[in-house]
Protein backbone atom coordinates (compact mmCIF):
# COMPACT_ATOMS: atom_id res chain seq x y z
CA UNK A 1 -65.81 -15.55 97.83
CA UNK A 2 -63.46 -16.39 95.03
CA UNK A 3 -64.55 -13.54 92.82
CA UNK A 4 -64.08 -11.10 95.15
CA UNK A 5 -60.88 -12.68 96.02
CA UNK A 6 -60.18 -12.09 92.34
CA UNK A 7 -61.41 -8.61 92.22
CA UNK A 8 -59.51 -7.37 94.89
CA UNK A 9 -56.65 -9.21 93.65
CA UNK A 10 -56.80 -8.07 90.82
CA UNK A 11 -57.38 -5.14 91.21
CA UNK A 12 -54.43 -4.34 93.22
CA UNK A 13 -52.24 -5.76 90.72
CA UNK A 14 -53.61 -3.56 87.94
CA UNK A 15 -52.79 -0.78 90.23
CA UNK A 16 -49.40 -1.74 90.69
CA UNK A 17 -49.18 -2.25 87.52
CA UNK A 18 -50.76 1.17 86.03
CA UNK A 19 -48.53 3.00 88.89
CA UNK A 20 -45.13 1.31 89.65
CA UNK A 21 -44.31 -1.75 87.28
CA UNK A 22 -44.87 0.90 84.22
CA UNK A 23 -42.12 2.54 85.74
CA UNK A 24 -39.34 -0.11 85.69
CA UNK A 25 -38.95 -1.04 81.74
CA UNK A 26 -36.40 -3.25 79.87
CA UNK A 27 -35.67 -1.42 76.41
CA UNK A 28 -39.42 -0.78 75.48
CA UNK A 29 -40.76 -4.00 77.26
CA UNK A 30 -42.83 -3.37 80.47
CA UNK A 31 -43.62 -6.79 83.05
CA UNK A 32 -47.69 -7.53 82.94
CA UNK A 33 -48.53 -7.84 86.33
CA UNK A 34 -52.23 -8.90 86.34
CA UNK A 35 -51.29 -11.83 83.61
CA UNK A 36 -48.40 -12.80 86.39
CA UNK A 37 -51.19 -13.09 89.07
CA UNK A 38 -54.00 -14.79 86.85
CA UNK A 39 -51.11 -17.79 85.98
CA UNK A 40 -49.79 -18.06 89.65
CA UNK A 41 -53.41 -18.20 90.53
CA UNK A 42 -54.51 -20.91 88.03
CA UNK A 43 -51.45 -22.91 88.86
CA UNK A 44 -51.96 -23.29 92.79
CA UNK A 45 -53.74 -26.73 93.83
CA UNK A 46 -56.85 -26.35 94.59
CA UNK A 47 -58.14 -23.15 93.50
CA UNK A 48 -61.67 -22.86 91.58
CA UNK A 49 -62.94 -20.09 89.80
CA UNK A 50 -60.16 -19.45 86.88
CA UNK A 51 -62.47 -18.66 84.11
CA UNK A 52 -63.91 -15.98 86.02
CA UNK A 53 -60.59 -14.81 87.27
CA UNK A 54 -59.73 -14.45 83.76
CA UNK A 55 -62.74 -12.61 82.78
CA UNK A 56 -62.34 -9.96 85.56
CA UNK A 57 -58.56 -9.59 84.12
CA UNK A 58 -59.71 -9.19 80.72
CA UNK A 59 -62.19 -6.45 82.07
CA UNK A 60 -60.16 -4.33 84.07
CA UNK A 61 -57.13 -4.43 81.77
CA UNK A 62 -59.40 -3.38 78.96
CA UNK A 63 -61.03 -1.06 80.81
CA UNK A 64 -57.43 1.01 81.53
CA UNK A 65 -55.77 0.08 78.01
CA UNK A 66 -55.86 1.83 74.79
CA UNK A 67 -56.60 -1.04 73.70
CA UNK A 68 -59.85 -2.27 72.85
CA UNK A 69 -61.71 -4.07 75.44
CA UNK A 70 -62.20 -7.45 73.64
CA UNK A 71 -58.81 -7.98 73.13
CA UNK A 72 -57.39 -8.36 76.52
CA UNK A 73 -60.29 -10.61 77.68
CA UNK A 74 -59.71 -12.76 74.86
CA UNK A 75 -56.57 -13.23 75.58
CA UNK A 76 -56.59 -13.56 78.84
CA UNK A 77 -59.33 -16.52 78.26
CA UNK A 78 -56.91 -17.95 76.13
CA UNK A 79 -54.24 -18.00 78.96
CA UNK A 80 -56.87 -19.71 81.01
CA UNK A 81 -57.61 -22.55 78.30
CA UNK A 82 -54.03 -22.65 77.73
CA UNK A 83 -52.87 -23.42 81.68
CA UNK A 84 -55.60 -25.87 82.21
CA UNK A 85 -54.45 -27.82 79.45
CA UNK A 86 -51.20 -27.77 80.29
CA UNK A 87 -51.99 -28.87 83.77
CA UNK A 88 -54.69 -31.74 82.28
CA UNK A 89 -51.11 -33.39 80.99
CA UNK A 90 -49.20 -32.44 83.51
CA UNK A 91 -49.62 -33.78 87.40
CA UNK A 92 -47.48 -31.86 89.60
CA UNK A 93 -46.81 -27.90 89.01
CA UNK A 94 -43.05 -27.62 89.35
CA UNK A 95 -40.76 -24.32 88.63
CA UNK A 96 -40.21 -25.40 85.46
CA UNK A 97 -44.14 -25.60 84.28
CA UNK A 98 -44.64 -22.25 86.46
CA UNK A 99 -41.48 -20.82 83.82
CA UNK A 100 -42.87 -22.32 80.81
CA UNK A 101 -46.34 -21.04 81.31
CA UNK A 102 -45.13 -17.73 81.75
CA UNK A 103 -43.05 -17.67 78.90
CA UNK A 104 -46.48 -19.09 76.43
CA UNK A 105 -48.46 -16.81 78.30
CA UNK A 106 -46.51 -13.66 77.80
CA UNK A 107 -46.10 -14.59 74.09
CA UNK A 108 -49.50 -15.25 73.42
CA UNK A 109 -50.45 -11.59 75.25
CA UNK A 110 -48.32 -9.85 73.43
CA UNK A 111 -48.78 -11.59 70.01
CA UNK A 112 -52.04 -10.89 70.16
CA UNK A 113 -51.53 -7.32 70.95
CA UNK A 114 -49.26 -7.18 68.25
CA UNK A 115 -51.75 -8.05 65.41
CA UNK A 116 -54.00 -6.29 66.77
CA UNK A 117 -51.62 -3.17 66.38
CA UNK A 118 -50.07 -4.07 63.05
CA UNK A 119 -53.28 -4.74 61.61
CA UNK A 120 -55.21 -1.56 62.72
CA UNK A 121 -52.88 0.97 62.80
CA UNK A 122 -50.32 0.21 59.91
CA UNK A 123 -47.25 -1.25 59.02
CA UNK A 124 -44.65 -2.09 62.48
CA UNK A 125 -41.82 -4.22 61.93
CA UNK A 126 -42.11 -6.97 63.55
CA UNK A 127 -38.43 -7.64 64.72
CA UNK A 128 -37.48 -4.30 66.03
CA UNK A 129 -41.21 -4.70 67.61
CA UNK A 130 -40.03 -8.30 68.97
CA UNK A 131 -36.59 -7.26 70.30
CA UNK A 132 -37.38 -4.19 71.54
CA UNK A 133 -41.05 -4.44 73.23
CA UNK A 134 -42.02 -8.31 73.58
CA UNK A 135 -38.85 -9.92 74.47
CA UNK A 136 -37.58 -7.75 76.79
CA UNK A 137 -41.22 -7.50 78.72
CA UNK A 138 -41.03 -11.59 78.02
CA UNK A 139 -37.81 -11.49 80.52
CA UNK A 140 -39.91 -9.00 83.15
CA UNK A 141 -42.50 -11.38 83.68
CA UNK A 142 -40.21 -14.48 84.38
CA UNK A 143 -38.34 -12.56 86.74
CA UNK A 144 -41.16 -11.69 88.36
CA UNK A 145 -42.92 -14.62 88.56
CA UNK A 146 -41.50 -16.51 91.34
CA UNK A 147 -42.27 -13.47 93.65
CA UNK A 148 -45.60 -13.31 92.05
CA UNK A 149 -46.15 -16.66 93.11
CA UNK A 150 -44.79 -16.94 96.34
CA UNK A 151 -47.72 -14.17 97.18
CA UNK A 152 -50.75 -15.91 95.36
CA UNK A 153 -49.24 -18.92 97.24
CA UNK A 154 -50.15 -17.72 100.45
CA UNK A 155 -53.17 -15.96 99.47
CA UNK A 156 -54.69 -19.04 98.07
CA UNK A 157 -53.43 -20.80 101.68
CA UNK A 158 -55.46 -18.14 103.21
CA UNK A 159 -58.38 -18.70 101.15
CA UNK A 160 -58.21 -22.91 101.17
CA UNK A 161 -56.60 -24.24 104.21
CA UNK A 162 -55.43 -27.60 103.47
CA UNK A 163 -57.47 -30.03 105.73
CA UNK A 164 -56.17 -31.35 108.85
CA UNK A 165 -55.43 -34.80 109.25
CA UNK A 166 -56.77 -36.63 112.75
């Protein structure tokens, strides 16, 4: 139930993304919708299944990228590894932890995307390639994280109703 939770979820979001978050850039920076989704996911209580939630991410993104098809679902497992040891020294997921994930997440996404890049096809300077494309798309996923959220919120509700106390 959880994986096709994911897939569907998923799924939609990489539509969204491929269609209508493309659309609204910041500079040369574009919000990563399916990352959004896979961190609001992981950071709801009680939900199971986040390594294959981030395997299914890492697949579909690769499959519609330019990019090769490792690199997305190595970085998204990454994310994973990286929320569930935040949350292993953290107990309660607040704003702030939902904010900061975000911003490591984002970073670690695009950083990886950006060796990849510089390393394969040539020489790109990495400051006009940090102001212009990752920080600006850094700022599009924090702003959209808290509506992100809310929404995986209620989906995970839907999915594991807290129990009922006689």
């Amino acid at each position: 139930m959880d994986i096709l939770a994911g897939v569907i979820t998923l799924g939609a979001a990489l539509l969204l993304q491929s269609s209508l978050v493309v659309r609204f850039n910041l500079l040369h920076g574009a919000a990563d919708l399916v990352l959004l989704v896979l961190v609001a996911w992981m950071l709801q209580d009680g939900t199971r299944a986040h390594l294959q939630w981030s395997l299914v991410a890492g697949l579909l993104v690769g499959f519609i990228s330019d990019m090769p098809i490792w690199l997305p679902l190595i970085a998204y497992v990454l994310v994973m590894f990286l929320v569930r040891n935040i949350l292993m020294r953290i107990w309660q997921s607040t704003i702030i932890v939902l904010f900061f994930v975000t911003l490591v997440a984002s970073l670690l996404v695009s950083g990886l995307e950006y060796a990849y890049l510089a390393l394969v096809k040539g020489t790109l300077p990495f400051w006009d390639t940090f102001n212009l494309v990752i920080l600006p798309g850094i700022v599009l996923n924090i702003l959209l994280i808290l509506p992100v959220n809310a929404l995986i919120g209620e989906l995970s509700r839907m999915l594991y109703p807290p129990a009922v106390e006689i």
